[in-house]
Structures are given as C-alpha cells and as structure tokens.
ModelCIF file with pLDDT and N, C-alpha, C, O atoms, coordinates in Angstrom:
data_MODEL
#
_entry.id   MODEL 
#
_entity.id                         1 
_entity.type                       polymer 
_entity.pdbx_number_of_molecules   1 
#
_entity_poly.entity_id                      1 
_entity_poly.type                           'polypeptide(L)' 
_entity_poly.nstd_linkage                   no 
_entity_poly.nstd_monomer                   no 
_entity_poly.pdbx_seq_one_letter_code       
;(UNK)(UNK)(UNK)(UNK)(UNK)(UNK)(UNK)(UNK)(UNK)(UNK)(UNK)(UNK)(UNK)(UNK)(UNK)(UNK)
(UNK)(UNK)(UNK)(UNK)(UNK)(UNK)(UNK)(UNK)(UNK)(UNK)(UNK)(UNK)(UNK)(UNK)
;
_entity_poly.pdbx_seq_one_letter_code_can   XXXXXXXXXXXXXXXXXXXXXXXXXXXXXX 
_entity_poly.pdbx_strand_id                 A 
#
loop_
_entity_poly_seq.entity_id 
_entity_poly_seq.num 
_entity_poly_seq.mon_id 
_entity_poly_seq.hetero 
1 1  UNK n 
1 2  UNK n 
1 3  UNK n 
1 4  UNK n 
1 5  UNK n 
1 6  UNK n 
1 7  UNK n 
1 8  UNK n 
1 9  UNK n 
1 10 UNK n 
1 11 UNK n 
1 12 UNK n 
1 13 UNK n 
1 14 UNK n 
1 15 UNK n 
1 16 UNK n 
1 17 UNK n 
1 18 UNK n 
1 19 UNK n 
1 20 UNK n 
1 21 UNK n 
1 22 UNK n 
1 23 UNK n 
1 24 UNK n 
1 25 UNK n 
1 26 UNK n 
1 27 UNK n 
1 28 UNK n 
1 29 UNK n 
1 30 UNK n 
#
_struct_asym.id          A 
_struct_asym.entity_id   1 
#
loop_
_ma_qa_metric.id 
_ma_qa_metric.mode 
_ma_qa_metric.name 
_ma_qa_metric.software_group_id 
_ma_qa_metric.type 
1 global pLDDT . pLDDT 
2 local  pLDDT . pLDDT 
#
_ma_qa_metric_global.metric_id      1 
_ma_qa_metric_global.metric_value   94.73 
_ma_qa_metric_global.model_id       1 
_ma_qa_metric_global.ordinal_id     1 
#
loop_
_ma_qa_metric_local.label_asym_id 
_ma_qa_metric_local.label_comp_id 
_ma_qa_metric_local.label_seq_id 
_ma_qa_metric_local.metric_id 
_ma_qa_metric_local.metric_value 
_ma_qa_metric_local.model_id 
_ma_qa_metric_local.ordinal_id 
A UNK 1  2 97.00 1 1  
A UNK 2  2 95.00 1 2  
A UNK 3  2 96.00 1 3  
A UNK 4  2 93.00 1 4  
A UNK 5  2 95.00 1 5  
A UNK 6  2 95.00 1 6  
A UNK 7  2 94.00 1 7  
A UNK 8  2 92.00 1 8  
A UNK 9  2 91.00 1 9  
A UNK 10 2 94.00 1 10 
A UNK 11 2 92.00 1 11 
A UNK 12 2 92.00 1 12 
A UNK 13 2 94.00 1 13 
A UNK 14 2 94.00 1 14 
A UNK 15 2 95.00 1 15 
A UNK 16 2 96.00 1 16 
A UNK 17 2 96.00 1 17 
A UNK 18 2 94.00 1 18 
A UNK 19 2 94.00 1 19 
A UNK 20 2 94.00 1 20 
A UNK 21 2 95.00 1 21 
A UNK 22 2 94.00 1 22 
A UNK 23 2 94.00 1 23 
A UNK 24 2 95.00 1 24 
A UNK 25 2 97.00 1 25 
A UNK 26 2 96.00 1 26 
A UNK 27 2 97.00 1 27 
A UNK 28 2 98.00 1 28 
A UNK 29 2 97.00 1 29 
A UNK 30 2 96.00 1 30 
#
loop_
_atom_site.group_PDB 
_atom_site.id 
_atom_site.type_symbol 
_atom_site.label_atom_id 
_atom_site.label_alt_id 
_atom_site.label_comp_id 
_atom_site.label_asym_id 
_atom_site.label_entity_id 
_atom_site.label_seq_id 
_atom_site.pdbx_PDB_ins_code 
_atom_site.Cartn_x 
_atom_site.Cartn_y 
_atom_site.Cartn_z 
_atom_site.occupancy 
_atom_site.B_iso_or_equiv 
_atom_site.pdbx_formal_charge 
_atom_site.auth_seq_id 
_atom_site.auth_comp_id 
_atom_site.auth_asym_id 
_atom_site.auth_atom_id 
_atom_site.pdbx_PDB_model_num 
ATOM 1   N N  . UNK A 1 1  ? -0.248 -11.271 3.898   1.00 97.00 ? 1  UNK A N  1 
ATOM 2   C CA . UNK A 1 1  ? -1.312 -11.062 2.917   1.00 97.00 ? 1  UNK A CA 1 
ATOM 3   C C  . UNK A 1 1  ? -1.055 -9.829  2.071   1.00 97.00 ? 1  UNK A C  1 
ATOM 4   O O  . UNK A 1 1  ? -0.542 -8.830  2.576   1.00 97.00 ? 1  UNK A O  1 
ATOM 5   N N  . UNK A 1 2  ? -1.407 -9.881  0.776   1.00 95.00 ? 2  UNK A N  1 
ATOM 6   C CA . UNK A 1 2  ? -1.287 -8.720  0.251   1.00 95.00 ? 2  UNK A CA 1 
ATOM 7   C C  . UNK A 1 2  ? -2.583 -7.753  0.318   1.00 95.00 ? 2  UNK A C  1 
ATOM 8   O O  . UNK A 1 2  ? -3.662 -8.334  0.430   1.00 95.00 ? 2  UNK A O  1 
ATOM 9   N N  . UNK A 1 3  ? -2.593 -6.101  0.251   1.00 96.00 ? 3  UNK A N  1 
ATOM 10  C CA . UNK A 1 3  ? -3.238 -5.820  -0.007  1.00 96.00 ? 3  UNK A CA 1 
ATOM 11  C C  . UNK A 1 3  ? -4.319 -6.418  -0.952  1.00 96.00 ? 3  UNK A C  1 
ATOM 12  O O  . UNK A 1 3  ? -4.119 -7.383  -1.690  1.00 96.00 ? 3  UNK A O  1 
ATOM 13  N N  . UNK A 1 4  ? -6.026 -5.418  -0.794  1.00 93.00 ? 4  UNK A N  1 
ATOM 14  C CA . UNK A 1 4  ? -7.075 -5.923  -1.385  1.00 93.00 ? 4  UNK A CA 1 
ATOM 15  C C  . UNK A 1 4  ? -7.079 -4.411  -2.176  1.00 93.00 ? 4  UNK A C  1 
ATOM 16  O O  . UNK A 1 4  ? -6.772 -4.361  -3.367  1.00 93.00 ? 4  UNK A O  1 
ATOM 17  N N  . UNK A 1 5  ? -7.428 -3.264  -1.466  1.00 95.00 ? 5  UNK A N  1 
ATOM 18  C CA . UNK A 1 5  ? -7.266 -2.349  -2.369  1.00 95.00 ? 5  UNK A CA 1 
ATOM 19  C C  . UNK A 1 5  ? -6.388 -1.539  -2.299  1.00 95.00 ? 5  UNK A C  1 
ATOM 20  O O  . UNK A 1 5  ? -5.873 -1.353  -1.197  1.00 95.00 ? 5  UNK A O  1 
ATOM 21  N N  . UNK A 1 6  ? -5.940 -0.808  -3.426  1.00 95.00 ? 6  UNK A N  1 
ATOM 22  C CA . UNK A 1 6  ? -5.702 0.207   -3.315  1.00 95.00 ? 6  UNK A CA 1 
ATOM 23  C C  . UNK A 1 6  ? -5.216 1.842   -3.339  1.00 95.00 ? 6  UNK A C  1 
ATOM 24  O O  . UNK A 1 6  ? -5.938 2.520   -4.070  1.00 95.00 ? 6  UNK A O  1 
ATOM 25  N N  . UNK A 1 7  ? -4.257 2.497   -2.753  1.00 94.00 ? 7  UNK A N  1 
ATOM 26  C CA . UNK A 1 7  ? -5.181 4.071   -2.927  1.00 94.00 ? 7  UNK A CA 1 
ATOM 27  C C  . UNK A 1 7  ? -3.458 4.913   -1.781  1.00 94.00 ? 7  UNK A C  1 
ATOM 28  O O  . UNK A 1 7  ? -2.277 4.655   -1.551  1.00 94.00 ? 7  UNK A O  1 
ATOM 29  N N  . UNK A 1 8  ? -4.419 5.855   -1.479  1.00 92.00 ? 8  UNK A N  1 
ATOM 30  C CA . UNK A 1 8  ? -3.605 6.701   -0.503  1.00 92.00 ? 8  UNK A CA 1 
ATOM 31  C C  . UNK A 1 8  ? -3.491 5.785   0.570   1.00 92.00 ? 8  UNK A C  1 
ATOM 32  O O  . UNK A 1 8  ? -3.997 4.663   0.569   1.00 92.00 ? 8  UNK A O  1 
ATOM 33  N N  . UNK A 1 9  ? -2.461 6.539   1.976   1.00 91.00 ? 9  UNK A N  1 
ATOM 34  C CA . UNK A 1 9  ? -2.180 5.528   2.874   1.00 91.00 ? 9  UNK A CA 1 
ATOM 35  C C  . UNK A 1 9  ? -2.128 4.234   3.122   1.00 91.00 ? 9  UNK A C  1 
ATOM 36  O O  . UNK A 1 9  ? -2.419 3.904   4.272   1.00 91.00 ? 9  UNK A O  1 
ATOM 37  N N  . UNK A 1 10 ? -1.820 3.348   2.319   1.00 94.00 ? 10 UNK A N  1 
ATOM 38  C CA . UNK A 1 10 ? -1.764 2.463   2.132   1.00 94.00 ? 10 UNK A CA 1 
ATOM 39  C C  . UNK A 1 10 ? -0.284 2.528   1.747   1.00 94.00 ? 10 UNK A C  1 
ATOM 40  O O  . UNK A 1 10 ? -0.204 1.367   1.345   1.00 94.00 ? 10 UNK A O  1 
ATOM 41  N N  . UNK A 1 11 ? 0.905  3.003   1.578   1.00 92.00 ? 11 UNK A N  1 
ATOM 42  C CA . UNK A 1 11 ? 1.633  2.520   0.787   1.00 92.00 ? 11 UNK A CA 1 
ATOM 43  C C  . UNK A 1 11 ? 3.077  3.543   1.376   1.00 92.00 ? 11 UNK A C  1 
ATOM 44  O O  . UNK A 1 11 ? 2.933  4.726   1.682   1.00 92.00 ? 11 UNK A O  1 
ATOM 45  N N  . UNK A 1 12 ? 4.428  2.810   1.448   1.00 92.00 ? 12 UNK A N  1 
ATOM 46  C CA . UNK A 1 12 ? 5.493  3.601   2.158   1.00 92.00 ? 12 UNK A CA 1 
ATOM 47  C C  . UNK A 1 12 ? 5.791  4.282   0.949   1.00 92.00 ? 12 UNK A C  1 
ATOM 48  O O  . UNK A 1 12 ? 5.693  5.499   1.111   1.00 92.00 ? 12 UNK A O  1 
ATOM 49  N N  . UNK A 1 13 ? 6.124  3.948   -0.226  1.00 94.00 ? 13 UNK A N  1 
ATOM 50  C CA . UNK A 1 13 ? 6.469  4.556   -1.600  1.00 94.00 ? 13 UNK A CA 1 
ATOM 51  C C  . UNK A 1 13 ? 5.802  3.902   -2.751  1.00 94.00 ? 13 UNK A C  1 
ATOM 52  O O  . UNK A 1 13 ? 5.469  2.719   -2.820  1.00 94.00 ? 13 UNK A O  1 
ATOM 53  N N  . UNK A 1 14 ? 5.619  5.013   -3.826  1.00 94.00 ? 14 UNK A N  1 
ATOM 54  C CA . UNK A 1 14 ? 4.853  4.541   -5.172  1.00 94.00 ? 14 UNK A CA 1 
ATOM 55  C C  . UNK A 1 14 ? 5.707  5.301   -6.588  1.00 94.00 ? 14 UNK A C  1 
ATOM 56  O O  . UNK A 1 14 ? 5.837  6.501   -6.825  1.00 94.00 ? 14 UNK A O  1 
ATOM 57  N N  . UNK A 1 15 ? 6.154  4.231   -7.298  1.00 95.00 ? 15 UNK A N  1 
ATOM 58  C CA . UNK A 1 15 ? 7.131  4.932   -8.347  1.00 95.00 ? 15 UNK A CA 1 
ATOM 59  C C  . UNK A 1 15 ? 6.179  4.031   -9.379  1.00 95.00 ? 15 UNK A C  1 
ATOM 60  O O  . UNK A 1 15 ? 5.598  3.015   -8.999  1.00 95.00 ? 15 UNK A O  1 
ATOM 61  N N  . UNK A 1 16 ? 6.103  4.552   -10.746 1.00 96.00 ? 16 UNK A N  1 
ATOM 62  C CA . UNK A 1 16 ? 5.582  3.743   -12.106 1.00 96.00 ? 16 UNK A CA 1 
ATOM 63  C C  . UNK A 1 16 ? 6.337  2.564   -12.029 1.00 96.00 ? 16 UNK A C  1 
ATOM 64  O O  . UNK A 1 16 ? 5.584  1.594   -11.935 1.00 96.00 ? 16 UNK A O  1 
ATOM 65  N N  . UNK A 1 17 ? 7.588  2.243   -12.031 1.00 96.00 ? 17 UNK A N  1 
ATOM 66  C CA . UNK A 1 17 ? 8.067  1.354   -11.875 1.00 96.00 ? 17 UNK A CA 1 
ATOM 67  C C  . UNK A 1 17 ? 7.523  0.287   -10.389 1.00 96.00 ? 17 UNK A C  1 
ATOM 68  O O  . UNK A 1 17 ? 7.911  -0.867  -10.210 1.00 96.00 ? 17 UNK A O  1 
ATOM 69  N N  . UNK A 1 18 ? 6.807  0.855   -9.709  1.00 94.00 ? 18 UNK A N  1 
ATOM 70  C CA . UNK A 1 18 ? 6.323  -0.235  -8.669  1.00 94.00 ? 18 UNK A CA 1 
ATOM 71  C C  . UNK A 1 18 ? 6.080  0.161   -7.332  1.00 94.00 ? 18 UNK A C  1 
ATOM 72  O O  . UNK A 1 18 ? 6.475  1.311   -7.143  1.00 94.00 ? 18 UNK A O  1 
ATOM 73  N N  . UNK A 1 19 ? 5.533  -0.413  -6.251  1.00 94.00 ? 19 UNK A N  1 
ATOM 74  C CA . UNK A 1 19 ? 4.976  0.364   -4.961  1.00 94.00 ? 19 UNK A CA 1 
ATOM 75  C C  . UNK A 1 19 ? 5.524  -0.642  -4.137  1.00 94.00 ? 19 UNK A C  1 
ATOM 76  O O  . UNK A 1 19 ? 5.779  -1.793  -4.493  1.00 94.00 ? 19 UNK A O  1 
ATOM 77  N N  . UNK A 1 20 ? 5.694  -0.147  -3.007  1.00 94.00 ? 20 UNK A N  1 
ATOM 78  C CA . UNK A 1 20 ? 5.812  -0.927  -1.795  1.00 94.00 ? 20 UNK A CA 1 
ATOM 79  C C  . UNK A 1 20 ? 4.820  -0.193  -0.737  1.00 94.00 ? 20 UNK A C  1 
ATOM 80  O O  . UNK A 1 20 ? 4.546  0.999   -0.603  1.00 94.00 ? 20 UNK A O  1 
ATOM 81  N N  . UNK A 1 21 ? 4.433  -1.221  -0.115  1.00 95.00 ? 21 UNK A N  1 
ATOM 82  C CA . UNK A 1 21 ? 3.204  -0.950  0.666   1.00 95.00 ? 21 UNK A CA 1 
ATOM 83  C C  . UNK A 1 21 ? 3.601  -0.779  1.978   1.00 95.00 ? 21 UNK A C  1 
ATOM 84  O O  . UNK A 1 21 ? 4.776  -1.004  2.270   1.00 95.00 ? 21 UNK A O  1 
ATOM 85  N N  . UNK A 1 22 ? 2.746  -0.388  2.885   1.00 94.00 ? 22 UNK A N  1 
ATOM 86  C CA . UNK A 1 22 ? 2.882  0.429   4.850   1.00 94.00 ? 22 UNK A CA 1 
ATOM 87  C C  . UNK A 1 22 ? 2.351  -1.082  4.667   1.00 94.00 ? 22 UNK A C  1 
ATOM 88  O O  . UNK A 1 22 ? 1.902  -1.854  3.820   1.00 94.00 ? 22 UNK A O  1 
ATOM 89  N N  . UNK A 1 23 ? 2.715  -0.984  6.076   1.00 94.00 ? 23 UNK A N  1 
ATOM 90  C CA . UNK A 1 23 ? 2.865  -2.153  7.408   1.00 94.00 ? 23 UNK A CA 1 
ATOM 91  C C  . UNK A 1 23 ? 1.290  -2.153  7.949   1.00 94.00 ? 23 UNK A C  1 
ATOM 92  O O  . UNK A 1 23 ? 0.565  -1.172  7.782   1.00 94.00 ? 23 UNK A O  1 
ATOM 93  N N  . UNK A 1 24 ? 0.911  -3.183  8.516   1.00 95.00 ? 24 UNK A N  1 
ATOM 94  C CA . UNK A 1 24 ? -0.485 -3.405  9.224   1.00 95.00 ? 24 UNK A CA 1 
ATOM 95  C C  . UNK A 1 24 ? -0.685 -2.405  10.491  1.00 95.00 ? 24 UNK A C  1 
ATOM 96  O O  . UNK A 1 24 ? -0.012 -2.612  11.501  1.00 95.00 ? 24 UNK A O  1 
ATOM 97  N N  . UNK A 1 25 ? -1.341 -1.634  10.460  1.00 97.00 ? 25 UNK A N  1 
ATOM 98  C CA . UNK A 1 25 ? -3.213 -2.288  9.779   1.00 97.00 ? 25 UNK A CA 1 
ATOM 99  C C  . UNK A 1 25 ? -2.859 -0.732  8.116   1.00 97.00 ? 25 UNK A C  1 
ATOM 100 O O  . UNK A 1 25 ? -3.702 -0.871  7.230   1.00 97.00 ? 25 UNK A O  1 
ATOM 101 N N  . UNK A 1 26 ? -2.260 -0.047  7.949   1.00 96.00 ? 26 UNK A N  1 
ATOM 102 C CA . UNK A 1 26 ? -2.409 0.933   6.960   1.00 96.00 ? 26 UNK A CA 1 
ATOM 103 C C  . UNK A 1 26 ? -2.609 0.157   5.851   1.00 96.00 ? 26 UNK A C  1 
ATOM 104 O O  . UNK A 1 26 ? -3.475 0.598   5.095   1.00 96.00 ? 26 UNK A O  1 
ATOM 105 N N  . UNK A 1 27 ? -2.016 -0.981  5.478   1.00 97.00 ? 27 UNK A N  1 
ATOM 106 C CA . UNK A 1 27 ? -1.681 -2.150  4.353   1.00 97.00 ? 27 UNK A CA 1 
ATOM 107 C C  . UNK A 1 27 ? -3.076 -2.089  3.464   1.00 97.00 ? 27 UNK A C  1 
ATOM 108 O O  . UNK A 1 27 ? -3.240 -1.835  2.271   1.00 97.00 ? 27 UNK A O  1 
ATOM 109 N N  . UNK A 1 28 ? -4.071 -2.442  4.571   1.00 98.00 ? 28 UNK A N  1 
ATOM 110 C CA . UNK A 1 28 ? -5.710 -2.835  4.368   1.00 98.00 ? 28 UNK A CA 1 
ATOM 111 C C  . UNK A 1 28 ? -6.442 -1.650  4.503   1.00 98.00 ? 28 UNK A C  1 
ATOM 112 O O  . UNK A 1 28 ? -7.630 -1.760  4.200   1.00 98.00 ? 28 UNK A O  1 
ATOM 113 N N  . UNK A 1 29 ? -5.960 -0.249  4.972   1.00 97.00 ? 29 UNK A N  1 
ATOM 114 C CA . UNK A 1 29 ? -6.983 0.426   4.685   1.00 97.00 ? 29 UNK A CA 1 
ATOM 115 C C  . UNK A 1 29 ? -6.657 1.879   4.431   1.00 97.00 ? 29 UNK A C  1 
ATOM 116 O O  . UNK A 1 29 ? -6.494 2.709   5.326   1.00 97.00 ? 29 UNK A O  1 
ATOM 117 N N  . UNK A 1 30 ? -6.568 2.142   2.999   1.00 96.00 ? 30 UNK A N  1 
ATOM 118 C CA . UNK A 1 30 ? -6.200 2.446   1.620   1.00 96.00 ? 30 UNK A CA 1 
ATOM 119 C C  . UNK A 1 30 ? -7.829 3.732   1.671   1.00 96.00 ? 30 UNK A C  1 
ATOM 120 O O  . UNK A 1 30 ? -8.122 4.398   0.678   1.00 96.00 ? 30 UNK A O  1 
#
C-alpha cells in the first residue's frame, strides 16, 4: 500500500526529484 499521508518519519530519503518511503508501520504514520 502506499502511503496516505505525508510528513516527517515517514520516509528513508526525500530529494525534489522524489522520496522513497520507511518500511511498516513508519510508512503510515508520518
């Protein structure tokens, strides 16, 4: 599933060019 929101902790890296998101349960709660 993809994330619903999101924000801080939620995410292994975030560049303008694009994010990749943390692993469950951090994924969902942002």
């Amino acid at each position: 599933m993809s994330p619903w929101q999101g924000g801080g902790d939620m995410i292994e890296r975030v560049r303008f060019s694009g994010t990749t998101f943390a692993k469950c349960p951090a994924k969902f709660e942002a």
